[in-house]
C-alpha atoms as a PDB file:
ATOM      1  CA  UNK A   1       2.180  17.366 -96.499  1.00  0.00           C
ATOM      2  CA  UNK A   2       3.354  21.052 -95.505  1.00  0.00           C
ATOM      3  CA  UNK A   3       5.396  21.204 -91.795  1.00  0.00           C
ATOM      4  CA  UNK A   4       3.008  22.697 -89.315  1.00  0.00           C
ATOM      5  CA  UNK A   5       2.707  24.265 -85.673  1.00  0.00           C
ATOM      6  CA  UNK A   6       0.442  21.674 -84.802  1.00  0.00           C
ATOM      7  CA  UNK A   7       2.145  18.841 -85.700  1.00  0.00           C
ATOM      8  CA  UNK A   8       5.207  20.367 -83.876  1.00  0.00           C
ATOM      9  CA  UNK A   9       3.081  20.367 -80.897  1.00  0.00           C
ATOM     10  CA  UNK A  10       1.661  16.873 -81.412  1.00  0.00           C
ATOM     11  CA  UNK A  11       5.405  15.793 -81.736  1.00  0.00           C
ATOM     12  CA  UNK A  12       6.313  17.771 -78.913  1.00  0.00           C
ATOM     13  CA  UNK A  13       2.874  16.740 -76.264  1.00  0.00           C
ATOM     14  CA  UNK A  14       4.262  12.836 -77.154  1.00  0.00           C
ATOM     15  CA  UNK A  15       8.433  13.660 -76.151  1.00  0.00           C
ATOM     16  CA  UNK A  16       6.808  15.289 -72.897  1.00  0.00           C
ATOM     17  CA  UNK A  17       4.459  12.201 -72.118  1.00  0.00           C
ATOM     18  CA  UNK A  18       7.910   9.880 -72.662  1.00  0.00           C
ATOM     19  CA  UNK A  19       9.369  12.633 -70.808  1.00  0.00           C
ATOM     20  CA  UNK A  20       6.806  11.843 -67.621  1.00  0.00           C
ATOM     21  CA  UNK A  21       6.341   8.248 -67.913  1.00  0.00           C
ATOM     22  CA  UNK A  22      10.491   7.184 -68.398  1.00  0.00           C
ATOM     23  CA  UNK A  23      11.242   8.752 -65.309  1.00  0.00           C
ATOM     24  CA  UNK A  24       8.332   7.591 -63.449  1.00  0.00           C
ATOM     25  CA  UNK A  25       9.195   3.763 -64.878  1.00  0.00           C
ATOM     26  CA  UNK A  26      12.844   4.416 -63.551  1.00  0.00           C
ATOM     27  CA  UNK A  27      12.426   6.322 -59.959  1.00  0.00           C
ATOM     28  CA  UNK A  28      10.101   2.900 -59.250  1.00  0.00           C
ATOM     29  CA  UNK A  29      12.640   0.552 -60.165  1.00  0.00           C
ATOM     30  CA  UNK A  30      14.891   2.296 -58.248  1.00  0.00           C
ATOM     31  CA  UNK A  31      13.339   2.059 -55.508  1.00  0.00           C
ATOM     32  CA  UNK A  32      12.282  -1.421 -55.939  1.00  0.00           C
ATOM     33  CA  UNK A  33      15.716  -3.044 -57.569  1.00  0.00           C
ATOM     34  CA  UNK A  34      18.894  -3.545 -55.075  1.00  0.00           C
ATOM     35  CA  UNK A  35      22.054  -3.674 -56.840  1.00  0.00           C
ATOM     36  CA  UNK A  36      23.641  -7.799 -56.026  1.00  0.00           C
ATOM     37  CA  UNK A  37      21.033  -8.131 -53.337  1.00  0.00           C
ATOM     38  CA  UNK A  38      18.583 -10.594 -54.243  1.00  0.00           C
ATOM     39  CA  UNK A  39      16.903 -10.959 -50.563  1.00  0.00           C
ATOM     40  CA  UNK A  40      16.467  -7.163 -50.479  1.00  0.00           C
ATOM     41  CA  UNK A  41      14.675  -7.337 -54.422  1.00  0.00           C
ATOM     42  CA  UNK A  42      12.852  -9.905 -53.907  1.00  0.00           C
ATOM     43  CA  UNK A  43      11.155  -8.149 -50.521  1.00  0.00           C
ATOM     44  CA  UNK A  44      10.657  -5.102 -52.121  1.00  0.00           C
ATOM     45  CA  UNK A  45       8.638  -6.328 -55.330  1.00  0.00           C
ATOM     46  CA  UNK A  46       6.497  -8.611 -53.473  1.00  0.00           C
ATOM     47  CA  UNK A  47       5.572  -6.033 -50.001  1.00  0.00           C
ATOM     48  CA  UNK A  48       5.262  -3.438 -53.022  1.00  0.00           C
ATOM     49  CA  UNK A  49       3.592  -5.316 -56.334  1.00  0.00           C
ATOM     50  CA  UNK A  50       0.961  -2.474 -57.227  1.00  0.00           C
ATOM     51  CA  UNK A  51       3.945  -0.161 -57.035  1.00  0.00           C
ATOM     52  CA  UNK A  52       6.229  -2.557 -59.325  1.00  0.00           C
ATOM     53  CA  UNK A  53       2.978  -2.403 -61.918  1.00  0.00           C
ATOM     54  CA  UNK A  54       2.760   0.836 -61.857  1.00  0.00           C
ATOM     55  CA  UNK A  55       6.313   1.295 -62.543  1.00  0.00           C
ATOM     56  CA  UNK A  56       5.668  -1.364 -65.692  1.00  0.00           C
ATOM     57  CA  UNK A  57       2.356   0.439 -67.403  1.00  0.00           C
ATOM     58  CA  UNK A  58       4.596   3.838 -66.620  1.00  0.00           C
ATOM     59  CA  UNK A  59       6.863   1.987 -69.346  1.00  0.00           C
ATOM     60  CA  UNK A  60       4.443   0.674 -71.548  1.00  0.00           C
ATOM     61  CA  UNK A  61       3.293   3.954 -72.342  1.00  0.00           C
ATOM     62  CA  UNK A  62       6.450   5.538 -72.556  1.00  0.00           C
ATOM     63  CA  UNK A  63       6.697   3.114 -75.485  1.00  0.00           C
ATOM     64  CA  UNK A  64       3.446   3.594 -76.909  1.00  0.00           C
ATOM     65  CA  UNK A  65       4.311   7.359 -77.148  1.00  0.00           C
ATOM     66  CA  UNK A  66       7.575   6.625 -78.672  1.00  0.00           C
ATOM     67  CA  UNK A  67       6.477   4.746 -81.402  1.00  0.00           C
ATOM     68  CA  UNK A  68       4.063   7.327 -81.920  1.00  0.00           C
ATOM     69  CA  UNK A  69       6.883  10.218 -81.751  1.00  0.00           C
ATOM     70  CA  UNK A  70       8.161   9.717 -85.084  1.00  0.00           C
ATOM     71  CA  UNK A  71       5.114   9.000 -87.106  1.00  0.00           C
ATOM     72  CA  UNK A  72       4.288  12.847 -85.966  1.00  0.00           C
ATOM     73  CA  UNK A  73       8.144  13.917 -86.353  1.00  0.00           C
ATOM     74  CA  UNK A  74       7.795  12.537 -90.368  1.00  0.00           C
ATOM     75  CA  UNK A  75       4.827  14.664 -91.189  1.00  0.00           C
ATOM     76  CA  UNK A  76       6.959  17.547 -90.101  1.00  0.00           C
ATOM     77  CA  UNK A  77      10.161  16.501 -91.469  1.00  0.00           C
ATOM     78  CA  UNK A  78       9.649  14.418 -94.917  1.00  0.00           C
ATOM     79  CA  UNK A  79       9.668  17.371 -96.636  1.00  0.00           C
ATOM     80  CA  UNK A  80      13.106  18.260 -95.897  1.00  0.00           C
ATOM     81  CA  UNK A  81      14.505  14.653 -96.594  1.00  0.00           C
ATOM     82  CA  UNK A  82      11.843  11.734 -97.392  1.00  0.00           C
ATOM     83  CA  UNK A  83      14.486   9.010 -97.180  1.00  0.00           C
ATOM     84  CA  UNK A  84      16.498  10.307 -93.812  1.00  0.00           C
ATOM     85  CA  UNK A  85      12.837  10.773 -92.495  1.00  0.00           C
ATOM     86  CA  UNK A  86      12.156   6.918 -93.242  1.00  0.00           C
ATOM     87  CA  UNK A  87      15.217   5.623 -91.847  1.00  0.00           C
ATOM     88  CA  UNK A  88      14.499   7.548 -88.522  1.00  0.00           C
ATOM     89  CA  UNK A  89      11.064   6.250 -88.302  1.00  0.00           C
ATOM     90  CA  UNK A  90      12.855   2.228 -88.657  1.00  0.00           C
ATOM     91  CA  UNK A  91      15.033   2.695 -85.840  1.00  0.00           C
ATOM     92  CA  UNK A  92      12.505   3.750 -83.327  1.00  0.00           C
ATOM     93  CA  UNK A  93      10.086   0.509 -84.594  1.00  0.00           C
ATOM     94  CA  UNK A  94      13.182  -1.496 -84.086  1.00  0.00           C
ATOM     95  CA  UNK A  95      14.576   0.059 -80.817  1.00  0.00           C
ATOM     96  CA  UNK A  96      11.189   0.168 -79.715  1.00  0.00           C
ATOM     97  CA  UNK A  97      10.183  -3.512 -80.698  1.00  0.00           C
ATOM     98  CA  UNK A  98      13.237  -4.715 -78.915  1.00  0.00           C
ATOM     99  CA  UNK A  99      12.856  -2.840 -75.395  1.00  0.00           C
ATOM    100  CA  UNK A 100       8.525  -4.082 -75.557  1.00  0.00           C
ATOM    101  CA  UNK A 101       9.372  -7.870 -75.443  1.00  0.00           C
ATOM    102  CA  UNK A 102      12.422  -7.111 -73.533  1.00  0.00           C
ATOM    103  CA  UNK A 103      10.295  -5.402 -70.869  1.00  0.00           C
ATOM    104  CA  UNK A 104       9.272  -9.163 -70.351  1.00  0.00           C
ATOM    105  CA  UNK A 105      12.570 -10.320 -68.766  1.00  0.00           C
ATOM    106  CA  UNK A 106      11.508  -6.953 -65.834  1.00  0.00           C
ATOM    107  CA  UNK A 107       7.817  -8.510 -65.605  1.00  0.00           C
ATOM    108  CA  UNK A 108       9.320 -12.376 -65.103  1.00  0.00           C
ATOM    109  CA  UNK A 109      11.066 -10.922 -62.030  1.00  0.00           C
ATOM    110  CA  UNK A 110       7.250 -10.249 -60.294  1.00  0.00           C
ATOM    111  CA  UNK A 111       5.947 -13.323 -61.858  1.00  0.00           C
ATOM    112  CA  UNK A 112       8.816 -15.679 -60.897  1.00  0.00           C
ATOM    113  CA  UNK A 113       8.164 -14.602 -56.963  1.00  0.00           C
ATOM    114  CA  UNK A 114       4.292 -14.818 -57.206  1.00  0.00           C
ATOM    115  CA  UNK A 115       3.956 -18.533 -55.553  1.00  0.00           C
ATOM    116  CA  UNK A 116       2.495 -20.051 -58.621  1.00  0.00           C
ATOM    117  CA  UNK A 117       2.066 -23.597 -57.901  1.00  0.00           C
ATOM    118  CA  UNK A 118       4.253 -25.192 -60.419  1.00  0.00           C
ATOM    119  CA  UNK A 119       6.882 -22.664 -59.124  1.00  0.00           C
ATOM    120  CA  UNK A 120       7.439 -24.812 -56.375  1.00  0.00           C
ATOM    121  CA  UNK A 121      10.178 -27.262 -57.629  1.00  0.00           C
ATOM    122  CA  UNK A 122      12.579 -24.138 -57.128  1.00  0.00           C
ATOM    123  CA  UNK A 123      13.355 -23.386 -53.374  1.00  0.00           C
ATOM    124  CA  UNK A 124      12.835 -19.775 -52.470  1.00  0.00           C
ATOM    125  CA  UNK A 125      16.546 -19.137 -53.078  1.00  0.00           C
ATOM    126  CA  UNK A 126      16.484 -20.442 -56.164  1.00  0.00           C
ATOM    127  CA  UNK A 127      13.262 -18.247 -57.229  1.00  0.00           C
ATOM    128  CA  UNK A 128      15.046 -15.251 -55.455  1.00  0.00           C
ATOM    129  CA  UNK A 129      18.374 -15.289 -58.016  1.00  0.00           C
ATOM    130  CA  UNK A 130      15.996 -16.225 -60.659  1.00  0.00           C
ATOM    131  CA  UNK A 131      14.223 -12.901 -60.117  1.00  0.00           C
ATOM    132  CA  UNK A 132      17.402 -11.305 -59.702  1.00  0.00           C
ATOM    133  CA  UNK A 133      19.032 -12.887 -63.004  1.00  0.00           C
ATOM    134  CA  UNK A 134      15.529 -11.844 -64.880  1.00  0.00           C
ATOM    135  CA  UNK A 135      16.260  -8.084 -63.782  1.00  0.00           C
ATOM    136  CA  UNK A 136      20.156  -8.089 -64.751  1.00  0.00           C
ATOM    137  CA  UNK A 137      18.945  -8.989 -68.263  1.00  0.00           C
ATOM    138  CA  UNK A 138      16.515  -6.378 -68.572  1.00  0.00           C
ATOM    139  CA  UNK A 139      19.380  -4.239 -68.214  1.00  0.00           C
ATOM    140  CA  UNK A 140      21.536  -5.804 -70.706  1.00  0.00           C
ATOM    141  CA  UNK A 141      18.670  -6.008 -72.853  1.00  0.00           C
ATOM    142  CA  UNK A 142      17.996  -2.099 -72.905  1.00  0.00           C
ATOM    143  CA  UNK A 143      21.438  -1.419 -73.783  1.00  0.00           C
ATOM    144  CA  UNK A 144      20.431  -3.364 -76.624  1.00  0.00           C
ATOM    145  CA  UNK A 145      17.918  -1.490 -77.689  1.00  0.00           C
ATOM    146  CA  UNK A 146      19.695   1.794 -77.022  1.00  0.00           C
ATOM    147  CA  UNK A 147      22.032   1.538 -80.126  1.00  0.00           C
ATOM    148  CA  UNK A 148      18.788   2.109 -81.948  1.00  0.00           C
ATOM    149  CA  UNK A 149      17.633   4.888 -79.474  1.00  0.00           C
ATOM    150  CA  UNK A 150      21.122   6.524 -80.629  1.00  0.00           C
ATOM    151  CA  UNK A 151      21.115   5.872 -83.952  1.00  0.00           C
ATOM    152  CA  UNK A 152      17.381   7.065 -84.777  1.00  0.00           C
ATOM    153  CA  UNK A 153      18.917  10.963 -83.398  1.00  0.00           C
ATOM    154  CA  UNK A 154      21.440  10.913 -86.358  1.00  0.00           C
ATOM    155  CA  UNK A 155      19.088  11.546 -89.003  1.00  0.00           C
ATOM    156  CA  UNK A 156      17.009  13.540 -86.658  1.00  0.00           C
ATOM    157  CA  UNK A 157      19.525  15.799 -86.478  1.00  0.00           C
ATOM    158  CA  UNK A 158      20.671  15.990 -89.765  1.00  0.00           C
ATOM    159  CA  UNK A 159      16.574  16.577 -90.712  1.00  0.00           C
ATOM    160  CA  UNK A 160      16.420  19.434 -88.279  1.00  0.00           C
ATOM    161  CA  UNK A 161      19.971  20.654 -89.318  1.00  0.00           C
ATOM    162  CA  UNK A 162      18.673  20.810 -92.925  1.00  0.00           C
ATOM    163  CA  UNK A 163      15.279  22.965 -92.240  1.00  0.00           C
ATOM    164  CA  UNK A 164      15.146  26.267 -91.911  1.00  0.00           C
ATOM    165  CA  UNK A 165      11.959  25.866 -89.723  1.00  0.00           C
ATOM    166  CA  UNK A 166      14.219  24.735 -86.513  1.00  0.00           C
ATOM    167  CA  UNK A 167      17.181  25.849 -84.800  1.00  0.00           C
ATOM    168  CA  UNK A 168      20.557  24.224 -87.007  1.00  0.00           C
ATOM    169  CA  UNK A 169      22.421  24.372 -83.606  1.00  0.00           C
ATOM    170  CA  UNK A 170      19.854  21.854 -82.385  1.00  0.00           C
ATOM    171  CA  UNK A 171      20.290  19.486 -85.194  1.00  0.00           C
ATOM    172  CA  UNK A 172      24.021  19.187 -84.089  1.00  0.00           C
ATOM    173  CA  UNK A 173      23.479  18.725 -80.483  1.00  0.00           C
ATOM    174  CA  UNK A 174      21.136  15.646 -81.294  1.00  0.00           C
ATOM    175  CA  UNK A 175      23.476  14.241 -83.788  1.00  0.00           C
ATOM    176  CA  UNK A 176      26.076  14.839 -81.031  1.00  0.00           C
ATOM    177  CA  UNK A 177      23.959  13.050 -78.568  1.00  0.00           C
ATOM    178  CA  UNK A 178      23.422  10.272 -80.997  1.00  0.00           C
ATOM    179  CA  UNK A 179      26.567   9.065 -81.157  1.00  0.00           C
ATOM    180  CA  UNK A 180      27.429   9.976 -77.199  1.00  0.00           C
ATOM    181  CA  UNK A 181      24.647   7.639 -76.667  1.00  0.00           C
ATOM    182  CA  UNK A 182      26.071   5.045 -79.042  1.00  0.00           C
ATOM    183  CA  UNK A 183      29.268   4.956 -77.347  1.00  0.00           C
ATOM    184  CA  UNK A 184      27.467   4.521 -74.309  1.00  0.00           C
ATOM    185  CA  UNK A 185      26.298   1.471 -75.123  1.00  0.00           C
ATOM    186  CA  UNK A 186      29.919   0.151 -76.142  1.00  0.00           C
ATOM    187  CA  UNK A 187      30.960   1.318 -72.847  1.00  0.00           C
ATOM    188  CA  UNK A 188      28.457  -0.144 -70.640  1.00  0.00           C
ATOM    189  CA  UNK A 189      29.608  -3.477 -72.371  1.00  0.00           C
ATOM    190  CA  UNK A 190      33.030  -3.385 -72.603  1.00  0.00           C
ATOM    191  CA  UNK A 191      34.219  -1.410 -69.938  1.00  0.00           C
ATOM    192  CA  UNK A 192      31.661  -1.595 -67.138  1.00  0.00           C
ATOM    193  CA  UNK A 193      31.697   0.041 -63.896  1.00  0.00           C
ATOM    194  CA  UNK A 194      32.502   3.659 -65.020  1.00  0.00           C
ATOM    195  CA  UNK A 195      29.256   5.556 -64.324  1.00  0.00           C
ATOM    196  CA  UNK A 196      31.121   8.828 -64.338  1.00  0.00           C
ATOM    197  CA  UNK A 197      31.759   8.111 -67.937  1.00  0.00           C
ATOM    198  CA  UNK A 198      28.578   6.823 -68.809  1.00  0.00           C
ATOM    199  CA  UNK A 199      27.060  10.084 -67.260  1.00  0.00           C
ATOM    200  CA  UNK A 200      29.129  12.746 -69.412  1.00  0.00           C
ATOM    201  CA  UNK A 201      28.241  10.495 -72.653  1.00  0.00           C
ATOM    202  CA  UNK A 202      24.888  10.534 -72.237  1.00  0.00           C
ATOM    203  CA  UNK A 203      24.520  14.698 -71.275  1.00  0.00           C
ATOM    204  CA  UNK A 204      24.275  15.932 -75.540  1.00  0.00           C
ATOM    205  CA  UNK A 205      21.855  13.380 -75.405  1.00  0.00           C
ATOM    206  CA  UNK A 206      19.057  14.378 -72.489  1.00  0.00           C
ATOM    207  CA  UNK A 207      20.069  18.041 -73.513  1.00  0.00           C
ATOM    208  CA  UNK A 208      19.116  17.394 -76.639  1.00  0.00           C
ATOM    209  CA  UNK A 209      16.510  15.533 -76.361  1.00  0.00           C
ATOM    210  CA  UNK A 210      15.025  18.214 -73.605  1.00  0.00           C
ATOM    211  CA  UNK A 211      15.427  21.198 -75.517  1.00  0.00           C
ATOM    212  CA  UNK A 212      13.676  20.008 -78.809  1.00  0.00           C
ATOM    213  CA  UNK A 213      10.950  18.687 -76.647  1.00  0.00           C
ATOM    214  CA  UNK A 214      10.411  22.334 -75.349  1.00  0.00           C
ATOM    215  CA  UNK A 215      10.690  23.920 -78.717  1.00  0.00           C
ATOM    216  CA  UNK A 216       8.560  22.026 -80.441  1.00  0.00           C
ATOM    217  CA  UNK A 217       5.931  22.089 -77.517  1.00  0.00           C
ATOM    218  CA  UNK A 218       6.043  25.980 -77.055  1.00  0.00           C
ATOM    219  CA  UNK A 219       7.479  27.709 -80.143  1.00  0.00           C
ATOM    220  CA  UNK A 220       6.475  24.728 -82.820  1.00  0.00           C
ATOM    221  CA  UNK A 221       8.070  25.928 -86.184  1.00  0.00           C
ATOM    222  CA  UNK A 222       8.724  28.906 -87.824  1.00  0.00           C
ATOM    223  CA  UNK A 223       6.297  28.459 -90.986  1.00  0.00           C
ATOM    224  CA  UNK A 224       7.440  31.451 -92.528  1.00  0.00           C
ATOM    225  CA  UNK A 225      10.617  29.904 -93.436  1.00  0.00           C
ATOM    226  CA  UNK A 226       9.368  26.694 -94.747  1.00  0.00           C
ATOM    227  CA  UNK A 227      10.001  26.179 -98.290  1.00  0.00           C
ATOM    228  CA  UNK A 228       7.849  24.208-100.121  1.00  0.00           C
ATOM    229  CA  UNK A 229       7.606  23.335-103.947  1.00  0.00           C
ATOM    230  CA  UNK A 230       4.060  22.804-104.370  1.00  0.00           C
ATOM    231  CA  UNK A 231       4.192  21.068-107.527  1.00  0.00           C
ATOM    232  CA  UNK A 232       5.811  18.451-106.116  1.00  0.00           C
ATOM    233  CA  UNK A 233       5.156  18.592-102.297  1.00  0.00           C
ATOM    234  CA  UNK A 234       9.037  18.798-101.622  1.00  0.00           C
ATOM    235  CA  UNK A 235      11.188  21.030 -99.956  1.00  0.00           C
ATOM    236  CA  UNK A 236      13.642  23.078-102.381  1.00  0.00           C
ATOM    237  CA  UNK A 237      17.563  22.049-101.012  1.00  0.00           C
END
């Protein structure tokens, strides 16, 4: 299984499609979700439901793409390390896994204020902070799966350090933004209400994240430097 451009690219088409749809998912819940205003939250998802769908399939693909990512990431890096490889593909199927049922606890927000009939035991109140509640632990629940978003860079990093097909300085800015993105997480749950902190933390991380996207996309791999044992289909360290 010999590193190629077009795997690099294949990597590199699925970062930009999480790239597109992550965003998209966000801006829309931004727009949607009022910080401790329940009245406000609950108006905006039900005058603007196609837009709060929208907003969900926007995540369900980003998802789809990122469990995809590092199926195409280990035919281009399992020569360099087969076990580090493995170990990044588990945390992405467990970050991953956790964020797709806890995108459920976003969805029961829209379902909680759609008037279903057996609903109507709560008062409209009730259903309001209910909707509200649903949303705050969609939040908590993708900090979760963060620690797994971070940890799955480490031994990216380290793989791309350990080529000589990509750019070493890269592989320590992910591994960098790995752990800034780990800390994060700590943060957000022990010391919350610091954005400015959360923000610096998580800048090796979306740098990193950016710039390998764009490498792999447009320069893919340098195949001249790839070094392959053919008897036994395994990179020379």
């Amino acid at each position: 299984m010999i590193p190629n451009k077009k795997t690099a690219r294949l990597a590199g088409f699925l970062w930009l499609l999480m790239f597109i749809f992550g965003p998209i998912a966000q801006i829309i819940r931004g727009k949607i979700f009022v910080v401790d205003d329940m009245v406000g939250t609950a108006n905006n998802i039900m005058e603007n439901e196609f837009l709060f769908r929208i907003g969900f399939a926007s995540d369900l693909i980003m998802m789809i793409s990122f469990v995809l990512l590092p199926l195409a990431l280990y035919k281009l890096l399992s020569t360099v390390n087969k076990n580090l490889a493995m170990i990044m593909v588990i945390f992405v199927v467990l970050g991953t896994s956790i964020n797709m049922i806890n995108l459920l606890n976003e969805f029961t927000s829209l379902y909680l204020l759609s008037n279903a009939e057996y609903l109507n035991v709560f008062s409209e109140v009730q259903l309001q902070a209910k909707a509200m509640l649903s949303y705050d632990l969609y939040l908590h629940g993708y900090e979760i799966a963060n620690i797994f978003f971070a940890l799955w860079l480490v031994p990216l990093g380290l793989l791309v350090y350990k080529s000589d097909f990509l750019p070493k300085a890269l592989g320590i800015l992910l591994i960098v933004g790995g752990f800034g993105l780990l800390i994060n997480v700590f943060v957000y749950f022990l010391f919350p209400g610091y954005p400015t902190i959360n923000i610096i933390l998580l800048i090796p991380h979306s740098l990193g994240e950016a710039i390998i996207l764009l490498w792999l996309l447009i320069k893919g791999i340098n195949t001249s430097k790839v070094k392959i044992d053919f008897a036994s289909e395994t990179v020379l360290l």
